[in-house]
N, C-alpha and C. Protein backbone atom coordinates (compact mmCIF):
# COMPACT_ATOMS: atom_id res chain seq x y z
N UNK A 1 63.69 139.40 117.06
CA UNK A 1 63.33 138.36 116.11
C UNK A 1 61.89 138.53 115.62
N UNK A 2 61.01 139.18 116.34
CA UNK A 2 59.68 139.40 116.00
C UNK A 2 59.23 140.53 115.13
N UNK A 3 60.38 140.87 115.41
CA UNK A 3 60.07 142.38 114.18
C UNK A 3 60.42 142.22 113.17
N UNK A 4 61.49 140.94 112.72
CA UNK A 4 61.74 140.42 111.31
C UNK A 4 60.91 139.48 110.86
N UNK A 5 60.32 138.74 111.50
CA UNK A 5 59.27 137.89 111.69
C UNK A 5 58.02 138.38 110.64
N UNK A 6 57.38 139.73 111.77
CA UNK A 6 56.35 140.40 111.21
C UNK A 6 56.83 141.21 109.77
N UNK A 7 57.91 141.64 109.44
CA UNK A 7 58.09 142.23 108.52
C UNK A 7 58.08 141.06 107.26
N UNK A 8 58.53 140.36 107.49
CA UNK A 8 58.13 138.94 106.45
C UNK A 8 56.76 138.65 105.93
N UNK A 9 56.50 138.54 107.12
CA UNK A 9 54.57 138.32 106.93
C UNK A 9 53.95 138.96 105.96
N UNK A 10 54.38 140.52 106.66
CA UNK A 10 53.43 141.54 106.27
C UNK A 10 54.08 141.88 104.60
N UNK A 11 55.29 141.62 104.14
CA UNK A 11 56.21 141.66 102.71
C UNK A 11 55.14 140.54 102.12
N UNK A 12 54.84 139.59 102.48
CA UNK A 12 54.46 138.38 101.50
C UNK A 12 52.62 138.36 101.60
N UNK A 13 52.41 138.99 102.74
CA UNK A 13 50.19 139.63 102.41
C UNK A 13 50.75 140.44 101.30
N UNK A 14 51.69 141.41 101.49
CA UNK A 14 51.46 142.50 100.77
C UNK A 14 51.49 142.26 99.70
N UNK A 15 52.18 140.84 99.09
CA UNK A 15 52.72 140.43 97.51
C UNK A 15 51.55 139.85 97.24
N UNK A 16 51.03 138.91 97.81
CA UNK A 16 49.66 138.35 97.50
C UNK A 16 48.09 139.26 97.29
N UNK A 17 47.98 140.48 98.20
CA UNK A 17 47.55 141.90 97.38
C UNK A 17 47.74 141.76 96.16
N UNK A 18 48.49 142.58 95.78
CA UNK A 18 48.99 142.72 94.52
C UNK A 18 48.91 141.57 93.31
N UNK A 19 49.04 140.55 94.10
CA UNK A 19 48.67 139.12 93.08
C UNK A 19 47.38 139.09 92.87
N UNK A 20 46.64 139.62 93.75
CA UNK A 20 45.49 139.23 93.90
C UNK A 20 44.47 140.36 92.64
N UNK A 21 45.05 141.28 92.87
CA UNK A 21 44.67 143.28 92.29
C UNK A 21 45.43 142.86 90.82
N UNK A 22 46.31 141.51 90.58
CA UNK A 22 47.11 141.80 88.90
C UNK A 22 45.98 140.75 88.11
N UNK A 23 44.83 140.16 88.41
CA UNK A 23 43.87 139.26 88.00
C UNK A 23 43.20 140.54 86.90
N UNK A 24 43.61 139.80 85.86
CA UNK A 24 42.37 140.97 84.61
C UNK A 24 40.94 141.04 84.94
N UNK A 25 40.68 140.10 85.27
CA UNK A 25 39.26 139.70 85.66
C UNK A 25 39.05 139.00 87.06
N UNK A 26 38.00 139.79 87.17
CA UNK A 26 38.19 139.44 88.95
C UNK A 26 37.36 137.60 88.98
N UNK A 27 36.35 137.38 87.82
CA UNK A 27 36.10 136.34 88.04
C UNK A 27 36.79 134.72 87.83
N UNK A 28 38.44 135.29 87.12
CA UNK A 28 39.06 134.47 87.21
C UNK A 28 40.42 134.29 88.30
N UNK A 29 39.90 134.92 89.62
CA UNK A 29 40.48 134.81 91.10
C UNK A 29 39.57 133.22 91.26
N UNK A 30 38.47 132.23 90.91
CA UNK A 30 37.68 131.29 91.21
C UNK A 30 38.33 130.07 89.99
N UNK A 31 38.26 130.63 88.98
CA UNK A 31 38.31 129.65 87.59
C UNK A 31 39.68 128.74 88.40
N UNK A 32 39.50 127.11 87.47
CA UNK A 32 40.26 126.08 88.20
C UNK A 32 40.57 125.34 86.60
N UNK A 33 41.62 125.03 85.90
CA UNK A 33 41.79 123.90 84.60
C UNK A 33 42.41 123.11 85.78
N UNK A 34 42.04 121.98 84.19
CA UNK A 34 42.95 120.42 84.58
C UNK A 34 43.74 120.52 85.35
N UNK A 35 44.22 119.86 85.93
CA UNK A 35 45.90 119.63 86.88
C UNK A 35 45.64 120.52 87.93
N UNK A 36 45.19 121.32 88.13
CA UNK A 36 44.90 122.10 89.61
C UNK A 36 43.98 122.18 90.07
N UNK A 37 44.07 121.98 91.55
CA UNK A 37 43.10 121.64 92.45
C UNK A 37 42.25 123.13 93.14
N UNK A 38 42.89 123.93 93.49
CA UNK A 38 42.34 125.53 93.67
C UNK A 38 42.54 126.37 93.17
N UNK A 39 41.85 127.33 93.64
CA UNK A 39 41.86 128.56 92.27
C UNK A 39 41.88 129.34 93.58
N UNK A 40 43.10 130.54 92.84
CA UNK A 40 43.50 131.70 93.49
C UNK A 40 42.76 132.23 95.10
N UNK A 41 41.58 132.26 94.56
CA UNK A 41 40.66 133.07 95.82
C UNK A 41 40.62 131.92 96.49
N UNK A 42 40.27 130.34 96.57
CA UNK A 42 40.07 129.29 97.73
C UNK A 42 41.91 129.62 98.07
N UNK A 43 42.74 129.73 97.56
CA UNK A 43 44.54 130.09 98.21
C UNK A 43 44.20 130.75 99.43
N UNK A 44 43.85 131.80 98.76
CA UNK A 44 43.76 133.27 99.45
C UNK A 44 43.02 132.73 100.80
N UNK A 45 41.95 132.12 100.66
CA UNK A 45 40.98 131.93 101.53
C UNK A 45 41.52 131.14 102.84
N UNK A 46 42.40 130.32 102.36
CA UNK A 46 43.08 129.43 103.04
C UNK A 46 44.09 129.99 103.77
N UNK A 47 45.01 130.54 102.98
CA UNK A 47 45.58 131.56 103.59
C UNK A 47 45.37 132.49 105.10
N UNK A 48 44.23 132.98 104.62
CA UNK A 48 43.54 133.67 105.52
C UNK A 48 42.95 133.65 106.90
N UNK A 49 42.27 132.11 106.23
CA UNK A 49 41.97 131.37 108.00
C UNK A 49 43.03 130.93 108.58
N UNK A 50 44.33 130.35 107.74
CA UNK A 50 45.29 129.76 108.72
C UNK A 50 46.04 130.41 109.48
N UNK A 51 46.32 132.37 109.03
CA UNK A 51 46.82 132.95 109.74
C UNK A 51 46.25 133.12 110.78
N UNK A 52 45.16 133.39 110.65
CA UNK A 52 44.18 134.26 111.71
C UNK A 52 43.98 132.92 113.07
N UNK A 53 44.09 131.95 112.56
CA UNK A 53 43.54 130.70 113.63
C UNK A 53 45.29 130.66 113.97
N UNK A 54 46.17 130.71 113.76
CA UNK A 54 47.55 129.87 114.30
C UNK A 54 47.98 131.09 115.08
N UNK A 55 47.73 132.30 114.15
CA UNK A 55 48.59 133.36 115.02
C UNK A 55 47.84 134.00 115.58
N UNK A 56 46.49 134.22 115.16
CA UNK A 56 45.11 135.35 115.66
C UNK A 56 44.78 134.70 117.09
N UNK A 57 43.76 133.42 116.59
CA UNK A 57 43.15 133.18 117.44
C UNK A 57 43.75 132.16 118.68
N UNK A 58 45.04 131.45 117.56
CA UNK A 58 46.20 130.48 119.35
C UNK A 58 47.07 131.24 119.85
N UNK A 59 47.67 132.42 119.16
CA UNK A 59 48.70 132.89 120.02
C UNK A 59 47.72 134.72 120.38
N UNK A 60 47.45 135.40 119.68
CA UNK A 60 46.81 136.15 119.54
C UNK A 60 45.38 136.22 120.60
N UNK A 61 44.88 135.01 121.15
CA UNK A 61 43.55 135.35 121.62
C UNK A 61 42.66 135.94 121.19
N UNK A 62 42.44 135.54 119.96
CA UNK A 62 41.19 136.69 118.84
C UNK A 62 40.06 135.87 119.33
N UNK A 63 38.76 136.22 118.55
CA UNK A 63 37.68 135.16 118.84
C UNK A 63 37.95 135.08 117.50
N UNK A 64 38.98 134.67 116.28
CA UNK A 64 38.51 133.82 115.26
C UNK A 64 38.15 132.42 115.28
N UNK A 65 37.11 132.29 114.22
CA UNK A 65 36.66 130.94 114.64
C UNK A 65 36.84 130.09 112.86
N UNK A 66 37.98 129.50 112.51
CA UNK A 66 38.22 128.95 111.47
C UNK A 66 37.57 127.46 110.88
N UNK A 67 36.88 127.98 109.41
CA UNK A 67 36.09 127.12 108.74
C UNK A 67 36.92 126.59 107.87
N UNK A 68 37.93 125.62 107.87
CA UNK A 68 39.01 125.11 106.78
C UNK A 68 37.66 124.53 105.62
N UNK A 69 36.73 124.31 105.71
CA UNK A 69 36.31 123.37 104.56
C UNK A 69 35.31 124.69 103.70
N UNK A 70 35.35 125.71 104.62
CA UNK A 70 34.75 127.01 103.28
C UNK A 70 36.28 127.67 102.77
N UNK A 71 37.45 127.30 103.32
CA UNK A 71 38.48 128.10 102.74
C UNK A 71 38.73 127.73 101.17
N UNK A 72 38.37 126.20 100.58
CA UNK A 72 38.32 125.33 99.67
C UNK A 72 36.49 125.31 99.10
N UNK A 73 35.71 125.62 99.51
CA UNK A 73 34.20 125.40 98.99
C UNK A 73 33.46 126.99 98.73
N UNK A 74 33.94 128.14 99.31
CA UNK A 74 33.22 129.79 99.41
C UNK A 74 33.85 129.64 98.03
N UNK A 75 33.37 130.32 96.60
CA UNK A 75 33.33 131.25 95.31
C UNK A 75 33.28 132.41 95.32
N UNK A 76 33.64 133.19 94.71
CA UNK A 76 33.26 134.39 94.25
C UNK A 76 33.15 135.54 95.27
N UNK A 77 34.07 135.53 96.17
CA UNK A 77 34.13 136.04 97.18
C UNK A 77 34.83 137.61 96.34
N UNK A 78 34.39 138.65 96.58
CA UNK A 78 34.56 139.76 95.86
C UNK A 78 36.10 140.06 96.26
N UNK A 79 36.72 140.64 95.38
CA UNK A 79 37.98 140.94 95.30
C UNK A 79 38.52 141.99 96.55
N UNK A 80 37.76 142.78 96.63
CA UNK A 80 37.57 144.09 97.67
C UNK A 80 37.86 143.22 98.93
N UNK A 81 36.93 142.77 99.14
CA UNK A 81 36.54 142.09 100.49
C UNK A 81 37.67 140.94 100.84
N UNK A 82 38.51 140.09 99.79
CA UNK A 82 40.03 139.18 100.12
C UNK A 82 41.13 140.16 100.16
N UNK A 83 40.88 141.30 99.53
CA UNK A 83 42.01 142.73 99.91
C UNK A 83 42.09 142.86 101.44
N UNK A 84 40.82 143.04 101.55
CA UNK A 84 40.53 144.14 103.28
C UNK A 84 40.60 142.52 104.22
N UNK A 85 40.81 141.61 103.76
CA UNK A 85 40.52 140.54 104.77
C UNK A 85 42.45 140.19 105.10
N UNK A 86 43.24 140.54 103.87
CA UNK A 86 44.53 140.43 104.07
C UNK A 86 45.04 141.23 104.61
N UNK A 87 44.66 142.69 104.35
CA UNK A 87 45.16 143.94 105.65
C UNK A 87 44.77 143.37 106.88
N UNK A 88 43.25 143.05 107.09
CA UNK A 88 43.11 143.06 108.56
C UNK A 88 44.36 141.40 109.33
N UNK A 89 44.92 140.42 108.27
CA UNK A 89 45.27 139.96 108.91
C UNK A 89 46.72 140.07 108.85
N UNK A 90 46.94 141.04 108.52
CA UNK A 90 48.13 141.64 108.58
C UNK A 90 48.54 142.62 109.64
N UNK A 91 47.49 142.99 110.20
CA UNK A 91 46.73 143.43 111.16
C UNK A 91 47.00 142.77 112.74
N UNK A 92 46.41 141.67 112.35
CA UNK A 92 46.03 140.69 113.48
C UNK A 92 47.75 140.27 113.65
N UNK A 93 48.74 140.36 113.05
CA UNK A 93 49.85 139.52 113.17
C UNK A 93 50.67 141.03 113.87
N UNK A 94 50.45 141.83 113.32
CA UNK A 94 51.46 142.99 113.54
C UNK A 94 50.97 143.06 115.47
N UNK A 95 49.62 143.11 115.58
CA UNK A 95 49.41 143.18 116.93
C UNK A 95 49.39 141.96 118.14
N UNK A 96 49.78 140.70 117.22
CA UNK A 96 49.87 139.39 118.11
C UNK A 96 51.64 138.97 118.21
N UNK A 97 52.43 139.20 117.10
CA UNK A 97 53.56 138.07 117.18
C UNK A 97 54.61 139.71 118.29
N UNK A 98 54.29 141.03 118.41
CA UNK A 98 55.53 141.51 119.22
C UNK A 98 55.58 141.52 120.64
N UNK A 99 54.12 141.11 120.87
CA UNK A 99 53.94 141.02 122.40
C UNK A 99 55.11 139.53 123.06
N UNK A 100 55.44 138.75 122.06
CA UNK A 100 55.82 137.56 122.52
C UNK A 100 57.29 137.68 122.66
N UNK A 101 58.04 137.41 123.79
CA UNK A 101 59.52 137.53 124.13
C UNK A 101 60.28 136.18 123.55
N UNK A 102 61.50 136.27 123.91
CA UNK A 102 62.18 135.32 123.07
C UNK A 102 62.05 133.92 124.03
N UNK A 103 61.79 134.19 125.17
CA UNK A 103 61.07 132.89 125.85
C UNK A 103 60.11 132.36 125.45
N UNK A 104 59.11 133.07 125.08
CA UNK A 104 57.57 132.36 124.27
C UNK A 104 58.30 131.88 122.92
N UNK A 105 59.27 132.49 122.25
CA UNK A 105 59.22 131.56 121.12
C UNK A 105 60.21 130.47 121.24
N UNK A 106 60.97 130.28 121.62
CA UNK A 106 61.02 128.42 122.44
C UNK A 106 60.02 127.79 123.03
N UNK A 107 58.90 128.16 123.97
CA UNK A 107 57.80 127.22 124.00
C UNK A 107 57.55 127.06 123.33
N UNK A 108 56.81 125.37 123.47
CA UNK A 108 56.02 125.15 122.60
C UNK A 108 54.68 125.51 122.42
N UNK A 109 54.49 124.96 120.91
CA UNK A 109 53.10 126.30 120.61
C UNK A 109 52.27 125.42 121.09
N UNK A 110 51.09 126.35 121.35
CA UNK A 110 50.10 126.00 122.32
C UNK A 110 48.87 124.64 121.54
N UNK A 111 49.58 124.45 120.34
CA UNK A 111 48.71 123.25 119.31
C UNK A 111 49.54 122.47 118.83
N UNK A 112 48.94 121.37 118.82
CA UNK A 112 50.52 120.47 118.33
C UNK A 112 50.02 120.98 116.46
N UNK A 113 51.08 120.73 115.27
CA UNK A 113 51.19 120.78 114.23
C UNK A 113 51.68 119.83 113.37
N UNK A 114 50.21 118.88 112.67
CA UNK A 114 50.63 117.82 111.92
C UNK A 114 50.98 116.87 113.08
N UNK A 115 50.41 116.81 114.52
CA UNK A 115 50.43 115.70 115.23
C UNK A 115 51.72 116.11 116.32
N UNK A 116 52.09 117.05 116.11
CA UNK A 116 53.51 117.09 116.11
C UNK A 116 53.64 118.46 117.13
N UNK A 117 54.37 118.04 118.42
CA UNK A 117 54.65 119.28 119.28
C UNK A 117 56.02 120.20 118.63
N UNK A 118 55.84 121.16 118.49
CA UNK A 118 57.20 121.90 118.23
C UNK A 118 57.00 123.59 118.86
N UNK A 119 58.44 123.87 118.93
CA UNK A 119 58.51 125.31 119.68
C UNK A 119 57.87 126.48 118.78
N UNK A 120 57.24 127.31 119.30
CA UNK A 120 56.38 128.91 118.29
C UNK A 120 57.66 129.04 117.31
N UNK A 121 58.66 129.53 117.65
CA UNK A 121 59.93 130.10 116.84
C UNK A 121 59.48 129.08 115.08
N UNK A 122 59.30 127.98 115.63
CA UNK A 122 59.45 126.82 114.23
C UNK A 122 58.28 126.89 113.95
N UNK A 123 57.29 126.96 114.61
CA UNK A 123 55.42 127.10 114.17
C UNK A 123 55.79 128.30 113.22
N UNK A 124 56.14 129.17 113.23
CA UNK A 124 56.54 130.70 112.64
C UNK A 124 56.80 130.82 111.49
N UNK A 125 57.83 129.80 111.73
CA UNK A 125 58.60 129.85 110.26
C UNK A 125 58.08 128.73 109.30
N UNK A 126 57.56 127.77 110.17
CA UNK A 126 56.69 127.11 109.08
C UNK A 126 55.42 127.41 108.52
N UNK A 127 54.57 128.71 109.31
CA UNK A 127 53.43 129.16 108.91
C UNK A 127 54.02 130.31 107.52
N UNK A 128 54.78 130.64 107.92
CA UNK A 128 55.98 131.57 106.81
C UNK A 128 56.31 130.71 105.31
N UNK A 129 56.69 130.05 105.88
CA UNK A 129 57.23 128.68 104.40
C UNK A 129 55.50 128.33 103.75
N UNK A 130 54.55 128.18 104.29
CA UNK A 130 53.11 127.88 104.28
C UNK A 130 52.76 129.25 102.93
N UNK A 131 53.03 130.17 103.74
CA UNK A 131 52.26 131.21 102.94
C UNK A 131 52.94 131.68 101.94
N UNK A 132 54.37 131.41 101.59
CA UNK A 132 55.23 131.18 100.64
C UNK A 132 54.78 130.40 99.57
N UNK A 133 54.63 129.23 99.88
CA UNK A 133 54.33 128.34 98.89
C UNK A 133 52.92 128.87 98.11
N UNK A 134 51.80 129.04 98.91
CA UNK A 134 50.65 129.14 98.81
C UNK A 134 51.02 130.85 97.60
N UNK A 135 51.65 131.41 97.98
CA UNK A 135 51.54 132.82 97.08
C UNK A 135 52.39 132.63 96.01
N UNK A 136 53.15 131.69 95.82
CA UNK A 136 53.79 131.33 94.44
C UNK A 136 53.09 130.30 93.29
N UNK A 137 51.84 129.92 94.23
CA UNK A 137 50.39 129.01 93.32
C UNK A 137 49.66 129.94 93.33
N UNK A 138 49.26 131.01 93.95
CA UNK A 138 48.67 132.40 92.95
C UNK A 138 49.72 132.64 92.12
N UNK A 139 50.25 132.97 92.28
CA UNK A 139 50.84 133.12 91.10
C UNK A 139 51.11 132.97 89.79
N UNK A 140 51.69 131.33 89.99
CA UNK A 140 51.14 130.48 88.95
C UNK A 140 49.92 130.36 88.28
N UNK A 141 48.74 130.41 89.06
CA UNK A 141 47.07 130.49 89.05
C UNK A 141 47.20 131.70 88.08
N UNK A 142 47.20 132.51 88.19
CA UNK A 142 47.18 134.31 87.63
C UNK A 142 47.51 133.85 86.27
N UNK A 143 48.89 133.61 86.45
CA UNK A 143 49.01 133.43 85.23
C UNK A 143 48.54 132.09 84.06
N UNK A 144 48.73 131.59 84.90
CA UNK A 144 47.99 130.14 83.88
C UNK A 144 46.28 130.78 83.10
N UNK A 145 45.45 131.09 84.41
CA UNK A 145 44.16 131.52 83.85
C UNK A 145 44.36 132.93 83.17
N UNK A 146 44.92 133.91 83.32
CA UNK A 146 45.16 135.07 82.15
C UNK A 146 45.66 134.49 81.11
């Protein structure tokens, strides 16, 4: 189950790459109109810490240490540098979610979520549905600002 798991993950960094690399202009990965609240790179950003803190640093044992209120406030964060930050946490997942047997993913995860205790297996797939959503508002983003 963990090897379909990670292959998901690593299919949907890899699409958000590419979302990220199809921006004509790298300074409109930041630009925000009416009706929307973030712009592409705060996604990305968000993105980024939530993997690394749910799967890196709670199941994973990384020393990441997640700033949710720069994932929404950092600009202009160079394009290069949200590339190499999505490999490495593509990275961080390929080397955290296969160590875990099918017993760890019925425990529950080691944080409750939204208040709320539930088993890793469902933390998984809801961090999955998470980064889904989040890469179909780049998306949207991309294209609205091109």
């Amino acid at each position: 189950m963990t090897t379909l798991i990670v292959s998901l993950f690593e299919r949907d960094l890899n699409k958000l790459i590419e979302e990220i690399n199809l921006y004509k202009n790298e300074e409109d990965l930041w630009k925000i109109k009416e009706g929307i609240s973030n712009s592409g790179g705060n996604l990305t950003l968000h993105l980024i810490g939530n993997l690394n803190h749910f799967i890196g640093a709670t199941l994973g044992r990384t020393l990441y240490i997640r700033d949710r209120d720069k994932e929404f406030s950092l600009k202009n964060i160079p394009r290069v540098q949200l590339t190499e930050d999505l490999k490495k946490t593509i990275e961080v997942i390929k080397n955290t979610l296969p160590g875990l047997s099918a017993g760890d993913l019925e425990k529950d995860f080691p944080v409750p979520i939204n208040n709320k205790t539930s088993s890793t297996s469902y933390v998984l797939l809801h961090l999955m549905a998470h980064l889904s959503y989040h890469l179909g508002q780049v998306n949207y983003h991309r294209r609205l600002i091109g």
